[in-house]
N, C-alpha and C. Protein backbone atom coordinates (compact mmCIF):
# COMPACT_ATOMS: atom_id res chain seq x y z
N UNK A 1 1.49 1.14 -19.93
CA UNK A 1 1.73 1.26 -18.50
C UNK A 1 2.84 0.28 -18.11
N UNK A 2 3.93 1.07 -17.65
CA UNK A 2 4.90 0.05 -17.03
C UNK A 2 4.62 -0.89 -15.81
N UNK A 3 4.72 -1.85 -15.30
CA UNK A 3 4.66 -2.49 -13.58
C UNK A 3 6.12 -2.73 -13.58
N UNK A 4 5.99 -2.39 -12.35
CA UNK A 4 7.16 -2.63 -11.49
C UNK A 4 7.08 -3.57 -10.21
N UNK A 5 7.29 -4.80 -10.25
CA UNK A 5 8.10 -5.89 -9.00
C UNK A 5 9.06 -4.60 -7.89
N UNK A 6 8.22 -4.87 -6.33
CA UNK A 6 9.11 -4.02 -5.76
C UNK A 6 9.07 -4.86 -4.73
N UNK A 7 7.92 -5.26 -3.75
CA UNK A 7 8.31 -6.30 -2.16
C UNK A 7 9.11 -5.88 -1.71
N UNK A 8 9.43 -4.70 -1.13
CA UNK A 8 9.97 -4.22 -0.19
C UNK A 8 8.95 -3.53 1.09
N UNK A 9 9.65 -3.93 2.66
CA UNK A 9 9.31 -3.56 3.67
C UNK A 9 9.27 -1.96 3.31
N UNK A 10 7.99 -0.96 3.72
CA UNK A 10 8.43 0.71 3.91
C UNK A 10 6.93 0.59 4.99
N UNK A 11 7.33 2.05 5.37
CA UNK A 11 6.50 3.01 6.89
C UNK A 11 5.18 3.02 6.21
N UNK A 12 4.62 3.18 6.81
CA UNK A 12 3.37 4.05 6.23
C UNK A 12 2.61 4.31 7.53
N UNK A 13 1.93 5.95 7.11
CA UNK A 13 1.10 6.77 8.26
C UNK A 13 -0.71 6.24 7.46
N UNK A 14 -0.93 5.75 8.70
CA UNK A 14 -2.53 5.40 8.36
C UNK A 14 -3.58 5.67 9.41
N UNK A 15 -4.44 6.04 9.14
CA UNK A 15 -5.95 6.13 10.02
C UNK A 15 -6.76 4.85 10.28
N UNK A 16 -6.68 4.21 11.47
CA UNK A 16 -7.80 3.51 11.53
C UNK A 16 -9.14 3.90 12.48
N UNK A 17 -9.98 3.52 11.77
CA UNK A 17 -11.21 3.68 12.21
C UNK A 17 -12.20 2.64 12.29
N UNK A 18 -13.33 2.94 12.80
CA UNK A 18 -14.47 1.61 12.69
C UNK A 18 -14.56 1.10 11.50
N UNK A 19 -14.45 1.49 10.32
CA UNK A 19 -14.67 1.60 9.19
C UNK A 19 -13.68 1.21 8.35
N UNK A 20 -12.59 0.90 8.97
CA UNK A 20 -11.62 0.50 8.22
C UNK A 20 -9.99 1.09 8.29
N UNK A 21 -9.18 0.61 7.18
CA UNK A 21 -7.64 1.32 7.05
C UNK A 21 -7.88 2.10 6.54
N UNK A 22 -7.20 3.57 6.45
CA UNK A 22 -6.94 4.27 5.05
C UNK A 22 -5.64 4.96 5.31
N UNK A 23 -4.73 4.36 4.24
CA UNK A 23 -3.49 5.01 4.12
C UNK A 23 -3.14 6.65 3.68
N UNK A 24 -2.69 7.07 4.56
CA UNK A 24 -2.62 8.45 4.11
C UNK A 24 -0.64 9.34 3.39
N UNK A 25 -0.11 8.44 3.52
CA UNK A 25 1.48 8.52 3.43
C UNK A 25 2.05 7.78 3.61
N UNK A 26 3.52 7.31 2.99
CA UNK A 26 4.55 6.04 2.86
C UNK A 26 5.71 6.60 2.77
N UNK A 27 7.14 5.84 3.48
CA UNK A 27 7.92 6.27 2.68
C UNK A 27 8.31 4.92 1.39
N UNK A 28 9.32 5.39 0.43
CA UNK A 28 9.70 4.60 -0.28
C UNK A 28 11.02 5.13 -0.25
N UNK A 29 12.20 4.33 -0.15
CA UNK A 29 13.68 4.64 0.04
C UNK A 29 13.41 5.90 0.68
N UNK A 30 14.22 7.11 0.37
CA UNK A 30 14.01 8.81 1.36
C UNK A 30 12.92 9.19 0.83
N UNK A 31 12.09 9.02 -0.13
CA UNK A 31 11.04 9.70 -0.51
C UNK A 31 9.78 9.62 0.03
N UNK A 32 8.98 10.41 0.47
CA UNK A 32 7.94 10.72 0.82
C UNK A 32 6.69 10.77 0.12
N UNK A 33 5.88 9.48 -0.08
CA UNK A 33 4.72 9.85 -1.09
C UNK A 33 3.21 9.73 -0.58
N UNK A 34 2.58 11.53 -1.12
CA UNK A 34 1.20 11.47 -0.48
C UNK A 34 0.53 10.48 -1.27
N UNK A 35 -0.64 10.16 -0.06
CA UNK A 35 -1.67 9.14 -1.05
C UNK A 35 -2.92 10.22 -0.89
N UNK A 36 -2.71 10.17 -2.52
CA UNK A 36 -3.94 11.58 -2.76
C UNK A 36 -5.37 10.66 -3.26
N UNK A 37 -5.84 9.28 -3.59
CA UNK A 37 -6.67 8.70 -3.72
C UNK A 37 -6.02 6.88 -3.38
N UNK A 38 -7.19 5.89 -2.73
CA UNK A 38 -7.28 4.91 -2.65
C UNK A 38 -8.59 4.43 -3.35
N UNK A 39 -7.87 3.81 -4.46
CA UNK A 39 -8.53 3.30 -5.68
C UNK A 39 -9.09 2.10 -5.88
N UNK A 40 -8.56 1.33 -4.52
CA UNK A 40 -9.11 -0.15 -4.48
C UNK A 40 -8.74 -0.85 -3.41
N UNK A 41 -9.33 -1.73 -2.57
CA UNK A 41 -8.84 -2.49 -1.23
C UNK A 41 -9.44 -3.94 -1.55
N UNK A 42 -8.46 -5.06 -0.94
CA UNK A 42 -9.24 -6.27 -1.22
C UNK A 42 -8.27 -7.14 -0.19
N UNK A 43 -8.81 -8.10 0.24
CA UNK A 43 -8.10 -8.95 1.53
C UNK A 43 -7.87 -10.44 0.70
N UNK A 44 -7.49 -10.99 1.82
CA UNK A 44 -6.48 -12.37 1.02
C UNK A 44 -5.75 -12.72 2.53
N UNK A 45 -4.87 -13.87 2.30
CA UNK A 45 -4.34 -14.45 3.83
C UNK A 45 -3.00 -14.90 3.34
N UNK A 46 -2.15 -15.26 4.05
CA UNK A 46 -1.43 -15.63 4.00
C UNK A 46 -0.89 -16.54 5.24
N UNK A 47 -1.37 -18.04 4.88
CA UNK A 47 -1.46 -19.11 5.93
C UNK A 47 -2.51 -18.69 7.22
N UNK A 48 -1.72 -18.55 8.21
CA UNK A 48 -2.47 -17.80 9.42
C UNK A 48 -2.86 -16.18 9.47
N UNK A 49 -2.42 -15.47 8.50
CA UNK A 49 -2.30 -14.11 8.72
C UNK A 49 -3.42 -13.61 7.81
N UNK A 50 -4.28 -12.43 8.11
CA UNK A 50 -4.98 -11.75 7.27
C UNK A 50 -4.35 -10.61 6.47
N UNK A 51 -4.13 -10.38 5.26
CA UNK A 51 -3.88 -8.97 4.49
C UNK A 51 -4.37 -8.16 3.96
N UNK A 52 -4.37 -6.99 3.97
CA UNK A 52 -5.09 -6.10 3.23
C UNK A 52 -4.21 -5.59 2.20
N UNK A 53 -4.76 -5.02 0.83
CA UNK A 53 -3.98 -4.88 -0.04
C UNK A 53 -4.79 -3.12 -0.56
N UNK A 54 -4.18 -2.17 -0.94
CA UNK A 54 -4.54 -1.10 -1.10
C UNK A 54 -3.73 -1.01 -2.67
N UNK A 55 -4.63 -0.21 -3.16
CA UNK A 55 -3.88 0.12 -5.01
C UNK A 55 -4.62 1.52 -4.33
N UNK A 56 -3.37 2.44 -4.45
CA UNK A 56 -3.25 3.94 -4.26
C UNK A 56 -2.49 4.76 -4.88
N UNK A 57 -2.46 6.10 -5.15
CA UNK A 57 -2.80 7.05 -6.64
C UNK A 57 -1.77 8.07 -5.54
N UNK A 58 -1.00 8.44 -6.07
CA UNK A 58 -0.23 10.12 -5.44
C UNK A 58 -0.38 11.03 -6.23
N UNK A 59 -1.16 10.57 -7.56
CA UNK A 59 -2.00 11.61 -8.37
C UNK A 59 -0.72 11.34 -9.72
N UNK A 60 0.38 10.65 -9.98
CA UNK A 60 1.05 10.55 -11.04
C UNK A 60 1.32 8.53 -11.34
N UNK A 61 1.43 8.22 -10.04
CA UNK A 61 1.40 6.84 -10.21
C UNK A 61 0.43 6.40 -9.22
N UNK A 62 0.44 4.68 -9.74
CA UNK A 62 -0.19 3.54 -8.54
C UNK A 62 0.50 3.11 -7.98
N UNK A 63 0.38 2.78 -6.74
CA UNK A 63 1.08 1.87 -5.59
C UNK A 63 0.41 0.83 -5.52
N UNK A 64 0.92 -0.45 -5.18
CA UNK A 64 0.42 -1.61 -4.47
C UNK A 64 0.55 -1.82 -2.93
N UNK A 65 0.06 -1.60 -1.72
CA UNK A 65 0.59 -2.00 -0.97
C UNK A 65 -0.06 -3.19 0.22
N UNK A 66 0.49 -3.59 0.78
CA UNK A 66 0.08 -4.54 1.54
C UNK A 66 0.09 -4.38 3.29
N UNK A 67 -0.98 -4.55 3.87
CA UNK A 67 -0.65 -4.82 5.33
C UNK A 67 -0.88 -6.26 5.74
N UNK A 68 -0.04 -6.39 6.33
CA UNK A 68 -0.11 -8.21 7.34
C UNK A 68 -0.47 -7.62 8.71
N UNK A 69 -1.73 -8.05 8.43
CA UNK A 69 -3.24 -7.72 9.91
C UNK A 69 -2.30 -8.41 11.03
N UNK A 70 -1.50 -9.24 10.90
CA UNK A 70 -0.92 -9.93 12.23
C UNK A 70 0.49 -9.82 12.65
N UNK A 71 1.31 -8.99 11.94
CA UNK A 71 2.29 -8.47 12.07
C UNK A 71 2.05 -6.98 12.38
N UNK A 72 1.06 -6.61 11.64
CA UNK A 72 1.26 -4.98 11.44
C UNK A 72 2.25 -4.55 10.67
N UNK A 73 3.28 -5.39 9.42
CA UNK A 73 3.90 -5.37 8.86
C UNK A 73 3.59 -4.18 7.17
N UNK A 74 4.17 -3.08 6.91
CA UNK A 74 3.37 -2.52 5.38
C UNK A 74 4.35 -3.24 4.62
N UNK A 75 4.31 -3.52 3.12
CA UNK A 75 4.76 -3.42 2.34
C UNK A 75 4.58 -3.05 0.39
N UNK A 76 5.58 -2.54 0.23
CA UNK A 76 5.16 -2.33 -1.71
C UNK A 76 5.76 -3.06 -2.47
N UNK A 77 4.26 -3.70 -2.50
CA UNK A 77 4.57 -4.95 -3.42
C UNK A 77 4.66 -4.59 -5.08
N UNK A 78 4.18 -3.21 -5.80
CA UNK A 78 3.94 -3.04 -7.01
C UNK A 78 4.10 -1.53 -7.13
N UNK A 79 4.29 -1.19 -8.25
CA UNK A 79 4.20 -0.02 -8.65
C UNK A 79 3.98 0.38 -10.20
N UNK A 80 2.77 1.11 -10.36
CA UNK A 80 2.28 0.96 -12.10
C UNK A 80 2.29 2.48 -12.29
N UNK A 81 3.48 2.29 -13.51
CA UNK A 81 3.90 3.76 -14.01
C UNK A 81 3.05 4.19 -15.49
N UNK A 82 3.08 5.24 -15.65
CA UNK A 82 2.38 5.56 -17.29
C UNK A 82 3.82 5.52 -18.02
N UNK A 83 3.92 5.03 -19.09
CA UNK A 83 5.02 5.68 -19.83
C UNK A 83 5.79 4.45 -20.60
């Protein structure tokens, strides 16, 4: 499995509910990627800020991504390829 270093700012369309985030779409540069499973969530801070971190599946790769609870900021921090 390859990883890929990415930390780049991108969009993402998400649902919140009582229950939580769930990311449903991102872009990355022009590309458009569904999130067809969320495979794992886990929080962490950064100084004053709370983050959530999502590892999500478009059904060929993983994403890493991150929200800053106090920005409302997304970002992809990772990307794990097969190959």
């Amino acid at each position: 499995m390859k990883i890929s270093e990415v930390n780049e700012k991108i969009k993402v369309a998400a649902v919140f509910d009582g229950d939580g985030v769930f990311p449903r779409w991102f872009f990355w540069g022009k590309r458009k990627r569904a999130v067809t499973k969320v495979e794992h969530v886990w929080r962490s801070r950064e100084g004053e800020a709370p983050l959530l971190f999502f590892a999500v599946s478009d059904g060929c790769n993983v994403y890493e991504l991150r929200l800053n609870q106090k920005t409302l900021e997304w970002r992809l921090e990772k990307v794990y390829m097969e190959g």
